[in-house]
PDB file of N, CA and C in Angstrom:
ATOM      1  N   UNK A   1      39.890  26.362  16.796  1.00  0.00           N
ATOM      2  CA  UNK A   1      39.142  25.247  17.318  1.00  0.00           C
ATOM      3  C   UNK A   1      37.680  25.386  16.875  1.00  0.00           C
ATOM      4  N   UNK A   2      37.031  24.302  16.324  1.00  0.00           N
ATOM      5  CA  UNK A   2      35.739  24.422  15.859  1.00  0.00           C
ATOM      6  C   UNK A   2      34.876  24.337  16.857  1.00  0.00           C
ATOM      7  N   UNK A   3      33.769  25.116  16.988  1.00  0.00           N
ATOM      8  CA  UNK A   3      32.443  25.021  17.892  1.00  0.00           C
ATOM      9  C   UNK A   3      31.472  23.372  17.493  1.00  0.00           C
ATOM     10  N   UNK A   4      31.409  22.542  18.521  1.00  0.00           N
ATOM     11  CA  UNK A   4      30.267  21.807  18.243  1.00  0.00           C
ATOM     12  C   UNK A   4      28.708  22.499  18.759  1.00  0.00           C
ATOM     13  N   UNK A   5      28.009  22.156  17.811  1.00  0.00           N
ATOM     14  CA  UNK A   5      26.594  22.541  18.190  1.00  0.00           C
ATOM     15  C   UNK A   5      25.712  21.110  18.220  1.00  0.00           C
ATOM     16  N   UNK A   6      24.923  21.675  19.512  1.00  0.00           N
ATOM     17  CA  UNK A   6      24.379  20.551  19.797  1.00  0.00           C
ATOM     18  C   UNK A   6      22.930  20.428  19.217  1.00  0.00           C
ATOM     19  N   UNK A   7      22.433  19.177  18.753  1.00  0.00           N
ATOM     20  CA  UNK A   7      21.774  18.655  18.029  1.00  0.00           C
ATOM     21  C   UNK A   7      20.298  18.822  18.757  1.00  0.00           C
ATOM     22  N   UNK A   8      19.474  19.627  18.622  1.00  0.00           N
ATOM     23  CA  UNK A   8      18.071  19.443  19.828  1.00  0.00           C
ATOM     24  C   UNK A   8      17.243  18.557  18.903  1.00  0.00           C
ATOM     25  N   UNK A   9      16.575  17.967  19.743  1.00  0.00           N
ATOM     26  CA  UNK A   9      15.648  17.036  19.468  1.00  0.00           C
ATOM     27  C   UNK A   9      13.873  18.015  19.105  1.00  0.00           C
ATOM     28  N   UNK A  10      13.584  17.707  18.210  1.00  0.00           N
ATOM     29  CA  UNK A  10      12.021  18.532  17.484  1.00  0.00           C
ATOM     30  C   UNK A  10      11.427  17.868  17.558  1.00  0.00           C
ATOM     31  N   UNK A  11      10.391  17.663  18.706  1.00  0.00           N
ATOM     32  CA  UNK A  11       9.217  16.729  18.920  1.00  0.00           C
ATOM     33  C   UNK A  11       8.306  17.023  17.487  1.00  0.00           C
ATOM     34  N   UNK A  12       7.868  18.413  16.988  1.00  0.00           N
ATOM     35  CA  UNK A  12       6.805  18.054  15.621  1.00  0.00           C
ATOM     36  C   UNK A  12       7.722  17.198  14.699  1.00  0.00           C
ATOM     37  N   UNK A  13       9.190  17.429  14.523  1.00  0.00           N
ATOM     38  CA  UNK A  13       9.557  16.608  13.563  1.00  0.00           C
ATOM     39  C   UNK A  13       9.077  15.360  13.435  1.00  0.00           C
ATOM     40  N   UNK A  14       9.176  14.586  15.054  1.00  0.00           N
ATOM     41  CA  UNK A  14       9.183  13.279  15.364  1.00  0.00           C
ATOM     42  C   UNK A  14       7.840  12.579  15.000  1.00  0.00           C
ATOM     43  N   UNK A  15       6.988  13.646  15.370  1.00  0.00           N
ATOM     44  CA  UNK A  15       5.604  13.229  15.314  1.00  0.00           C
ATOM     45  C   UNK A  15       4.759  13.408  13.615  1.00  0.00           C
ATOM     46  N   UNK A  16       5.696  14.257  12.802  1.00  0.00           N
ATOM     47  CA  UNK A  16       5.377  13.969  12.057  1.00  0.00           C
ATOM     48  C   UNK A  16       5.902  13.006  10.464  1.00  0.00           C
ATOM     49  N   UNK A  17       6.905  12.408  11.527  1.00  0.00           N
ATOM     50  CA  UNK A  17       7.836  11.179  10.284  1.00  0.00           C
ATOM     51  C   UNK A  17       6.937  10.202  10.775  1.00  0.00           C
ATOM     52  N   UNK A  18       6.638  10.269  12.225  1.00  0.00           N
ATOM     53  CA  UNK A  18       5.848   8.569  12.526  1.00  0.00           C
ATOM     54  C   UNK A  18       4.584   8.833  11.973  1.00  0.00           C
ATOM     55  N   UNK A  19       4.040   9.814  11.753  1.00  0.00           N
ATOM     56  CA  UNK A  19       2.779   9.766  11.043  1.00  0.00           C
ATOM     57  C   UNK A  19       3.187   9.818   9.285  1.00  0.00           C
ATOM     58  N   UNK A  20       3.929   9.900   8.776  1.00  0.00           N
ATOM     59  CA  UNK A  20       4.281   9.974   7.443  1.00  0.00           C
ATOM     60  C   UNK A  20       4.781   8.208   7.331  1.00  0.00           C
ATOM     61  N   UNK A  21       5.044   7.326   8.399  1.00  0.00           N
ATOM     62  CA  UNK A  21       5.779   6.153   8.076  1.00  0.00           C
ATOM     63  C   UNK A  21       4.088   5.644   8.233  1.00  0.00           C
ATOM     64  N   UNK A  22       3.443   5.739   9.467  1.00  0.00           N
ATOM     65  CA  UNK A  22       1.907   4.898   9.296  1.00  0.00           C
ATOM     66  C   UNK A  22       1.103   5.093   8.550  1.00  0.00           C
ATOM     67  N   UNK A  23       1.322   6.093   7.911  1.00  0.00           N
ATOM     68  CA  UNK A  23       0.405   6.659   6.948  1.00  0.00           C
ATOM     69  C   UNK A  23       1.131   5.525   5.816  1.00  0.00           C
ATOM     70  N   UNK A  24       1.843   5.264   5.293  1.00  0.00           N
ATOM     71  CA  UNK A  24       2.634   4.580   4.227  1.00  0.00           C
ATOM     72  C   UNK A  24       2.038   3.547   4.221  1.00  0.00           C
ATOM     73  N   UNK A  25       2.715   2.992   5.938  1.00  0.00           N
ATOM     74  CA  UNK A  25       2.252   1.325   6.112  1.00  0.00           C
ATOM     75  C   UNK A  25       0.605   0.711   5.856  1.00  0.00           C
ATOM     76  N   UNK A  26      -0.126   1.749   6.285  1.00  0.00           N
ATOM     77  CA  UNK A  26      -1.386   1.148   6.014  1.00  0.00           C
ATOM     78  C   UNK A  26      -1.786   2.159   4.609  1.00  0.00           C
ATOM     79  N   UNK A  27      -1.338   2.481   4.057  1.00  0.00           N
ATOM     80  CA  UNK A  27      -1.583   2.153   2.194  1.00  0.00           C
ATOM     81  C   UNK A  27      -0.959   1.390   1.767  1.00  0.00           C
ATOM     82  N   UNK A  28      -0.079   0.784   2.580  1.00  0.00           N
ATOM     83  CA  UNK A  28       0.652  -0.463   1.702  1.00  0.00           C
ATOM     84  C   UNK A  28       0.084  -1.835   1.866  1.00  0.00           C
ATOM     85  N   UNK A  29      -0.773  -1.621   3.478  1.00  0.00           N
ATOM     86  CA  UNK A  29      -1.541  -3.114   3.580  1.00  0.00           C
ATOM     87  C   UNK A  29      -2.770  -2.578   2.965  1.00  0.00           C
ATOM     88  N   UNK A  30      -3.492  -1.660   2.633  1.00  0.00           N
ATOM     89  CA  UNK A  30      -5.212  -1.327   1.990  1.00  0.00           C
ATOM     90  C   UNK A  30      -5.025  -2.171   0.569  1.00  0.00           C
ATOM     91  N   UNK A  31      -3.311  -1.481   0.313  1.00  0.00           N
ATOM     92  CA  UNK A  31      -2.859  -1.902  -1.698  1.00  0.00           C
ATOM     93  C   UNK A  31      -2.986  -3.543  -1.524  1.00  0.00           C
ATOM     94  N   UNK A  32      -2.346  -4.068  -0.770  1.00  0.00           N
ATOM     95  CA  UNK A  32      -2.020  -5.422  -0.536  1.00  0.00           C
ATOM     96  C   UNK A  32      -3.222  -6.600  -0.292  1.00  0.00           C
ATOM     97  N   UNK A  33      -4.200  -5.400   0.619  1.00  0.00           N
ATOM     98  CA  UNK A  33      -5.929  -6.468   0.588  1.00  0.00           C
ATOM     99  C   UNK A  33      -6.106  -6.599  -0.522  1.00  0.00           C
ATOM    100  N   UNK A  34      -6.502  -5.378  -1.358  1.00  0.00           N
ATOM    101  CA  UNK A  34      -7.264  -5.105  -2.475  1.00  0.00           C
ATOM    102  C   UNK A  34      -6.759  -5.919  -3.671  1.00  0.00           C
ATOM    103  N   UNK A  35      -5.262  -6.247  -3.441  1.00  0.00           N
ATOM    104  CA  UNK A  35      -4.796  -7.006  -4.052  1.00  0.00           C
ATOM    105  C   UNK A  35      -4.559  -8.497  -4.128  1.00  0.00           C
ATOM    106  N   UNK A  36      -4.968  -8.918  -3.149  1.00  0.00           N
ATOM    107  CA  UNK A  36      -5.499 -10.674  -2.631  1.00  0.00           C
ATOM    108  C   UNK A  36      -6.781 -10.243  -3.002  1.00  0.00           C
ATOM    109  N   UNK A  37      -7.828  -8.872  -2.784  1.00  0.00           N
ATOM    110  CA  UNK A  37      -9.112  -9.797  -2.974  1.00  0.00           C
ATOM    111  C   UNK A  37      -9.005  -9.624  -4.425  1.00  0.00           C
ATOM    112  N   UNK A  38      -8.781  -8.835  -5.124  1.00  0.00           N
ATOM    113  CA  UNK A  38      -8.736  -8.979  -6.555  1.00  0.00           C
ATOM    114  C   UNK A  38      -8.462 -10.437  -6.991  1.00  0.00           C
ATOM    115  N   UNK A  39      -7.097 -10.531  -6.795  1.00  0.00           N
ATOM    116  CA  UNK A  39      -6.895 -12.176  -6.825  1.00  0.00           C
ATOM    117  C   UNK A  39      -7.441 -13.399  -7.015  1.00  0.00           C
ATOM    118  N   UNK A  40      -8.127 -13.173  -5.592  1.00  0.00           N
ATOM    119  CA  UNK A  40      -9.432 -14.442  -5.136  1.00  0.00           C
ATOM    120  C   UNK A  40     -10.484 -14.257  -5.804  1.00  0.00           C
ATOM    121  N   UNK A  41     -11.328 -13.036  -6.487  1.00  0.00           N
ATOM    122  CA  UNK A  41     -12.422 -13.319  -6.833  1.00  0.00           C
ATOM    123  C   UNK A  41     -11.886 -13.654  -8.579  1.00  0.00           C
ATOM    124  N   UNK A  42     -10.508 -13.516  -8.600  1.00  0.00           N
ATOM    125  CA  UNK A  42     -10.429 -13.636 -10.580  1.00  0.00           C
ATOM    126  C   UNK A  42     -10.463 -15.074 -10.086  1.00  0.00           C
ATOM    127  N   UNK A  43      -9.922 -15.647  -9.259  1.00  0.00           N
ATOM    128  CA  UNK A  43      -9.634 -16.664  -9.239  1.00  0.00           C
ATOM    129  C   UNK A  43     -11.262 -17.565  -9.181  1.00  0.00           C
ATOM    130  N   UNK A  44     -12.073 -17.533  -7.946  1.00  0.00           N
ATOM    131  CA  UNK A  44     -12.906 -17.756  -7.995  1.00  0.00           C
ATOM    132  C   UNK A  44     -14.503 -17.503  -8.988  1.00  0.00           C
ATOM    133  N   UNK A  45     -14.330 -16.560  -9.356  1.00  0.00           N
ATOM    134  CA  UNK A  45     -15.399 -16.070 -10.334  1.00  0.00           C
ATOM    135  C   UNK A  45     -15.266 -16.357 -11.698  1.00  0.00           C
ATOM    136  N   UNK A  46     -14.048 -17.170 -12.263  1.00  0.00           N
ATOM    137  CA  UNK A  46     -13.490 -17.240 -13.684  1.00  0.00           C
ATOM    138  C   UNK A  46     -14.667 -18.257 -13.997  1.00  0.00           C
ATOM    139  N   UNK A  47     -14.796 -18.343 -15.199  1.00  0.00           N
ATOM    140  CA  UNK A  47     -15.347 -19.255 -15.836  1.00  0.00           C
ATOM    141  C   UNK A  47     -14.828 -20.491 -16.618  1.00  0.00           C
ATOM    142  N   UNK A  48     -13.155 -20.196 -16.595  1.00  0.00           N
ATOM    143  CA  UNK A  48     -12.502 -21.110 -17.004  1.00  0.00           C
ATOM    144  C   UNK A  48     -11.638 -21.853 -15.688  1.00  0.00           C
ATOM    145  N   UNK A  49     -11.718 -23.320 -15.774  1.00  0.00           N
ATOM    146  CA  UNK A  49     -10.811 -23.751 -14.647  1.00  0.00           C
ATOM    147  C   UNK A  49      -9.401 -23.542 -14.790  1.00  0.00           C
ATOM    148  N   UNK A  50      -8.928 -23.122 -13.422  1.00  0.00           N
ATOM    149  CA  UNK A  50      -7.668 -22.752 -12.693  1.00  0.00           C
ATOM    150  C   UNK A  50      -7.472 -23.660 -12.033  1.00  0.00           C
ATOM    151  N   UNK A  51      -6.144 -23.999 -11.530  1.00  0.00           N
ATOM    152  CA  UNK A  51      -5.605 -25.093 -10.829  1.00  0.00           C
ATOM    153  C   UNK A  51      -4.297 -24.250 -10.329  1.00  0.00           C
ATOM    154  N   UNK A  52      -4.151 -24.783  -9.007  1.00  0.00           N
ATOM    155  CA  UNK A  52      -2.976 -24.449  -8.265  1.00  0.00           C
ATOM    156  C   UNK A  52      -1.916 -25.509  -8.424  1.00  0.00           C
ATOM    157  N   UNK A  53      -0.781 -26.117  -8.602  1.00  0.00           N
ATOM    158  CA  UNK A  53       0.111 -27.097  -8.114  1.00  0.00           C
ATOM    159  C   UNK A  53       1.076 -26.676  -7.652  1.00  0.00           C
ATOM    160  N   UNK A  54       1.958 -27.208  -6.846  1.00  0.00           N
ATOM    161  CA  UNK A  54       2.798 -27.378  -6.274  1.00  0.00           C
ATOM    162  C   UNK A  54       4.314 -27.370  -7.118  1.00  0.00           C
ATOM    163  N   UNK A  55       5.043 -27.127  -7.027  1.00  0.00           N
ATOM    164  CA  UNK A  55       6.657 -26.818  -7.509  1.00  0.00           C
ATOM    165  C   UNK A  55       6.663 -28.619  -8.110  1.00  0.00           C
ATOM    166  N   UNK A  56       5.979 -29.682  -7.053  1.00  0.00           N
ATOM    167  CA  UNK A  56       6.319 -31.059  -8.015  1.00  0.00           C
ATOM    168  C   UNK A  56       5.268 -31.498  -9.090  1.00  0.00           C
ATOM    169  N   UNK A  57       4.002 -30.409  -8.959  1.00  0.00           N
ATOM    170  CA  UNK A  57       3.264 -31.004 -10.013  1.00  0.00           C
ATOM    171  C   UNK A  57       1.596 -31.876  -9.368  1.00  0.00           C
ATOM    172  N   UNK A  58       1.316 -31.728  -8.098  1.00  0.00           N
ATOM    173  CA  UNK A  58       0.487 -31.815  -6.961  1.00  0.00           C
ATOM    174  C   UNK A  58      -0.297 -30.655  -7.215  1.00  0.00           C
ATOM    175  N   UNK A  59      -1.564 -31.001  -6.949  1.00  0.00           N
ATOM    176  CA  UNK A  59      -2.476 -30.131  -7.163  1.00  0.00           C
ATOM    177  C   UNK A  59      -2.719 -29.853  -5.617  1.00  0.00           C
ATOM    178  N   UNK A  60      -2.772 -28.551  -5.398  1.00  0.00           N
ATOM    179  CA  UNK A  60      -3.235 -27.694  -4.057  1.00  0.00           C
ATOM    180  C   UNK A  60      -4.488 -27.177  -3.901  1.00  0.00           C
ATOM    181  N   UNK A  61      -5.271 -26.787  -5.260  1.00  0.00           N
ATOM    182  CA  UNK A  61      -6.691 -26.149  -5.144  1.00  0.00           C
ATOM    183  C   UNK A  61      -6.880 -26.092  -6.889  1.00  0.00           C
ATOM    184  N   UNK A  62      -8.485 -25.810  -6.849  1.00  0.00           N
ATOM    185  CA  UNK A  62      -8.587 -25.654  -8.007  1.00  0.00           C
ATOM    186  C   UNK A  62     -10.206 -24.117  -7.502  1.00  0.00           C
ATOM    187  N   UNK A  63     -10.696 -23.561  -9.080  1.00  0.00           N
ATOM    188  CA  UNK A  63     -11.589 -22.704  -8.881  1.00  0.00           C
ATOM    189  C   UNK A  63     -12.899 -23.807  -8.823  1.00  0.00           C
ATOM    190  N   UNK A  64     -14.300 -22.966  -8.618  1.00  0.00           N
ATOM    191  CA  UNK A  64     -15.221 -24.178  -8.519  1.00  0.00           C
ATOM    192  C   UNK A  64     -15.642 -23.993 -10.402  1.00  0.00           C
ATOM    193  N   UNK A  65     -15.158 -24.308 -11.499  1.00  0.00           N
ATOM    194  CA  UNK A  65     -15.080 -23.905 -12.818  1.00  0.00           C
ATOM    195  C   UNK A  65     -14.134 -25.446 -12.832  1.00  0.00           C
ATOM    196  N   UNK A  66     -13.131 -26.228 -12.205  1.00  0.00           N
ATOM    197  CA  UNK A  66     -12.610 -27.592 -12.344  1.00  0.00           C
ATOM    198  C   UNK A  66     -14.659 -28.335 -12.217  1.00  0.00           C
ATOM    199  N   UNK A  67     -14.754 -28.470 -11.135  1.00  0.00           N
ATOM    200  CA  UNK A  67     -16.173 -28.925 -10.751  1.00  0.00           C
ATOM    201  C   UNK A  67     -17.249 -29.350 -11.783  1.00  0.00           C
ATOM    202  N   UNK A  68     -17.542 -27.614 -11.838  1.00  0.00           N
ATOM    203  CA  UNK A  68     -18.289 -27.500 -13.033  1.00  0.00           C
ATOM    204  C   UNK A  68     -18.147 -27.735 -14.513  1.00  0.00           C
ATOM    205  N   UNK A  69     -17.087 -27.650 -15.075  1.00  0.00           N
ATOM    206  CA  UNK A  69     -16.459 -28.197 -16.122  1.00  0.00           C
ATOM    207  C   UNK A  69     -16.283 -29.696 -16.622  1.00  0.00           C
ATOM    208  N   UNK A  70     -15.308 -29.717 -15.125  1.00  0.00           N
ATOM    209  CA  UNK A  70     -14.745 -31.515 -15.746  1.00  0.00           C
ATOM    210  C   UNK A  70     -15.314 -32.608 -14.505  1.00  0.00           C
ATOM    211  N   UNK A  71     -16.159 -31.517 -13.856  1.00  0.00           N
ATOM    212  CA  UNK A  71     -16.937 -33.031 -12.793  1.00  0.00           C
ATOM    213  C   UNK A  71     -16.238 -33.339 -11.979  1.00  0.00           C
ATOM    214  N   UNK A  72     -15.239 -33.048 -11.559  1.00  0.00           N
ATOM    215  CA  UNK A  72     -14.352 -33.092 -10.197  1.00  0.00           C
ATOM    216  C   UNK A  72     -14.106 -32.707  -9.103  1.00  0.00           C
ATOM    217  N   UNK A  73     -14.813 -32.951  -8.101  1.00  0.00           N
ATOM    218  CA  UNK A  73     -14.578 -32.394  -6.596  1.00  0.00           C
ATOM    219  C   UNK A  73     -13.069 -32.385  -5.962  1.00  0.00           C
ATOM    220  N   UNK A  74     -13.235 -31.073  -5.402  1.00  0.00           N
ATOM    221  CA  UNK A  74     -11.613 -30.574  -4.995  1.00  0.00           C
ATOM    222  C   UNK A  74     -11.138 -31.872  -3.947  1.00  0.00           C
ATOM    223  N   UNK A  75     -11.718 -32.892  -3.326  1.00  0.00           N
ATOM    224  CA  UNK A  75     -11.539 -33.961  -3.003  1.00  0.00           C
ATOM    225  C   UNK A  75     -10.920 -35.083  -3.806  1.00  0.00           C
ATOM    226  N   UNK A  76     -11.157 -34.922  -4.633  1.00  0.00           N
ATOM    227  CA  UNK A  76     -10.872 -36.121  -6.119  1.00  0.00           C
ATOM    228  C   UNK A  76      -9.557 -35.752  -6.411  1.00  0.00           C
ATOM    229  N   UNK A  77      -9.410 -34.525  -6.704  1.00  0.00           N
ATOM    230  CA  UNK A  77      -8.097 -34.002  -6.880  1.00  0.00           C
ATOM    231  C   UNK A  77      -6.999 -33.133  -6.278  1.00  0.00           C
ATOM    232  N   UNK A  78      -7.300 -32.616  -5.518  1.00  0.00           N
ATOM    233  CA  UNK A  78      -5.859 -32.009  -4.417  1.00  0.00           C
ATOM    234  C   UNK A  78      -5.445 -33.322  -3.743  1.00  0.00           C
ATOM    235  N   UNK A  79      -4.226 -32.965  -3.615  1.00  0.00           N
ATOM    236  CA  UNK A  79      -2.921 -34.093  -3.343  1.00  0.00           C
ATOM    237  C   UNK A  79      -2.654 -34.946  -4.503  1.00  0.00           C
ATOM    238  N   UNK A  80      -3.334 -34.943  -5.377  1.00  0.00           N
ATOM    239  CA  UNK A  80      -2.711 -35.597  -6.863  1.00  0.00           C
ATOM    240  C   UNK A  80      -1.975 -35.096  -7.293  1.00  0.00           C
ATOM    241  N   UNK A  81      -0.686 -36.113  -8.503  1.00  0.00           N
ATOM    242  CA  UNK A  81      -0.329 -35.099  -9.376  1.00  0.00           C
ATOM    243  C   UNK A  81      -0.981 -35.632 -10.422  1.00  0.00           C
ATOM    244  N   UNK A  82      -0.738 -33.822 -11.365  1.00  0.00           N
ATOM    245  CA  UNK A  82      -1.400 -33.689 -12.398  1.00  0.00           C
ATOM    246  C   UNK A  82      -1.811 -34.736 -13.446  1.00  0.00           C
ATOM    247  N   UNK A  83      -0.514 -35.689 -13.478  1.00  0.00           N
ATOM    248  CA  UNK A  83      -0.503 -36.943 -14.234  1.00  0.00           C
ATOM    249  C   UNK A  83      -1.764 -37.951 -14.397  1.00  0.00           C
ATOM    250  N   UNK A  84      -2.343 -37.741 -13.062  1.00  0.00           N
ATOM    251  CA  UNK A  84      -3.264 -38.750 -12.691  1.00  0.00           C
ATOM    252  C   UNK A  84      -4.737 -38.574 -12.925  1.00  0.00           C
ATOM    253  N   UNK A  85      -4.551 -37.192 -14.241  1.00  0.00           N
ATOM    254  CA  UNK A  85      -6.273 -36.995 -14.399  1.00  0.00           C
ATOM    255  C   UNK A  85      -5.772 -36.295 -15.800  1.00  0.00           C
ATOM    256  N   UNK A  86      -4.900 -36.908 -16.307  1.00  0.00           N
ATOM    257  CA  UNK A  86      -4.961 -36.413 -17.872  1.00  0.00           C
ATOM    258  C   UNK A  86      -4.457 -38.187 -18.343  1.00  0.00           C
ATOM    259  N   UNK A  87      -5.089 -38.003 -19.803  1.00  0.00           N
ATOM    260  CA  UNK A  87      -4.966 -39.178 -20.135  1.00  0.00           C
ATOM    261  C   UNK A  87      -3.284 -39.597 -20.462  1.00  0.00           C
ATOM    262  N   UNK A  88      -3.841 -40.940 -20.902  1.00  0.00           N
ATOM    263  CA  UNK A  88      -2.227 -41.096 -21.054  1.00  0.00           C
ATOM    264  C   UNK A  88      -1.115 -40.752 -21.893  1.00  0.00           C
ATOM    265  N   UNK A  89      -1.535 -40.906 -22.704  1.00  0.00           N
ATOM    266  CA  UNK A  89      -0.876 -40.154 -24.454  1.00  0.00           C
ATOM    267  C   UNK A  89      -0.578 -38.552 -24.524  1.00  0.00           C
ATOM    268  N   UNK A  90      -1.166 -38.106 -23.412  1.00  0.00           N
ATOM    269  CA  UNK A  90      -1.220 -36.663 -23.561  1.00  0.00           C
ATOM    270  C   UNK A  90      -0.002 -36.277 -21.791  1.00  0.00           C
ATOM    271  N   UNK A  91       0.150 -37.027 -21.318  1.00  0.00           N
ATOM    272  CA  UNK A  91       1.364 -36.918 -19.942  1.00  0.00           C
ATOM    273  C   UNK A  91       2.567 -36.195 -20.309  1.00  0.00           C
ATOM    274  N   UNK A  92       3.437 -36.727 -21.109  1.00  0.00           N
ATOM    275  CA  UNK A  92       4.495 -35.915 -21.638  1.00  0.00           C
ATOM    276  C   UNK A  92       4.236 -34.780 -22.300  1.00  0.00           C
ATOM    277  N   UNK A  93       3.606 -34.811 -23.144  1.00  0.00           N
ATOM    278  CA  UNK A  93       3.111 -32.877 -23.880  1.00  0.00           C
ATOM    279  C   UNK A  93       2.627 -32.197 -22.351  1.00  0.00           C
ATOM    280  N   UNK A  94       1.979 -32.808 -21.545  1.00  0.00           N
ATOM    281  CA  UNK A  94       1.557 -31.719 -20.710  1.00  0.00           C
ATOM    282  C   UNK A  94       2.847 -31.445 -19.398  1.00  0.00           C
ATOM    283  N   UNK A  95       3.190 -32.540 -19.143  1.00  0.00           N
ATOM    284  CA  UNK A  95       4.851 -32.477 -18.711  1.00  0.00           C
ATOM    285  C   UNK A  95       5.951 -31.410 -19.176  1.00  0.00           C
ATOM    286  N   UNK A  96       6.088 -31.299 -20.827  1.00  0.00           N
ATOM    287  CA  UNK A  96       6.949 -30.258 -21.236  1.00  0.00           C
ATOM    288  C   UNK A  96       6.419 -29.039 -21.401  1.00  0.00           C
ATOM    289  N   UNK A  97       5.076 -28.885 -21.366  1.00  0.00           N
ATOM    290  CA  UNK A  97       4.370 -27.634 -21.308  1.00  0.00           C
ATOM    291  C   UNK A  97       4.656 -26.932 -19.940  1.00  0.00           C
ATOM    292  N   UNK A  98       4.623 -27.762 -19.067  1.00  0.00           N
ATOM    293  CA  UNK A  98       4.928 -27.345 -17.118  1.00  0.00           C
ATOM    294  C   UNK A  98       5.802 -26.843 -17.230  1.00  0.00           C
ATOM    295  N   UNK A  99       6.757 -27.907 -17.527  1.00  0.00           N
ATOM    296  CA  UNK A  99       8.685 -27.529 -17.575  1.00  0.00           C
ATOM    297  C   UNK A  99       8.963 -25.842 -18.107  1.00  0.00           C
ATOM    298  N   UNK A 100       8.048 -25.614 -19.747  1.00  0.00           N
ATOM    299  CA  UNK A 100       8.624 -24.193 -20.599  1.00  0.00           C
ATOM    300  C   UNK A 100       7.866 -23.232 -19.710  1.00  0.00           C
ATOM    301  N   UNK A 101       6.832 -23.545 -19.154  1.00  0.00           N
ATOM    302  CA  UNK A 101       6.346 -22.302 -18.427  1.00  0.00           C
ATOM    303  C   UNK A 101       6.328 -22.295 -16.722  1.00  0.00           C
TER     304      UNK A 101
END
C-alpha cells in the first residue's frame, strides 16, 4: 500500500510567486505606457500628415501636420469619408490604394 504525503502549504513560496506575478504585471503596463506615449508623440510631432479612418473609410483624427499642411481643421474633416476631400479623378486610385493596404 502506498504512503500519501501530505502537501504543506510554504507561505515564502506564496509570497514570493505573488511578488514575481506583480512584478511582471507592472512591467507589462510601464512597457505598454511607454508604448502609447511613443505612439502619440510620433503621431503628434510628425511633420508629415497622418490620418486615422475608420474600417469604412471615415476619418476619426488627424495629426496637427493635416492643419498645417492642407488647411484643414479636425472639424472640417472627422466624420467624413475620405472621398470627400480628394479630388475627383483621383477617388478610385485612392480607393484601391485603401483596399491593397
Amino acid at each position: 500500500m502506498s504512503k500519501k504525503t501530505n502537501v504543506l502549504f510554504n507561505p515564502i513560496a506564496a509570497v514570493l510567486s505573488a511578488l514575481c506575478v506583480t512584478t511582471i504585471a507592472l512591467t507589462i503596463r510601464h512597457l505598454l505606457k511607454e508604448n502609447k506615449q511613443y505612439d502619440k508623440c510620433l503621431f503628434f510631432q510628425h511633420p508629415d500628415m497622418i490620418f486615422l479612418l475608420d474600417i469604412n473609410g471615415v476619418f476619426l483624427s488627424g495629426n496637427p501636420a493635416v492643419e498645417k499642411n492642407a488647411g484643414y481643421k479636425p472639424s472640417e474633416y472627422i466624420g467624413k469619408h475620405f472621398t470627400q476631400l480628394i479630388v475627383p479623378d483621383q477617388i478610385e486610385k485612392a480607393k484601391k490604394y485603401l483596399n491593397e493596404h
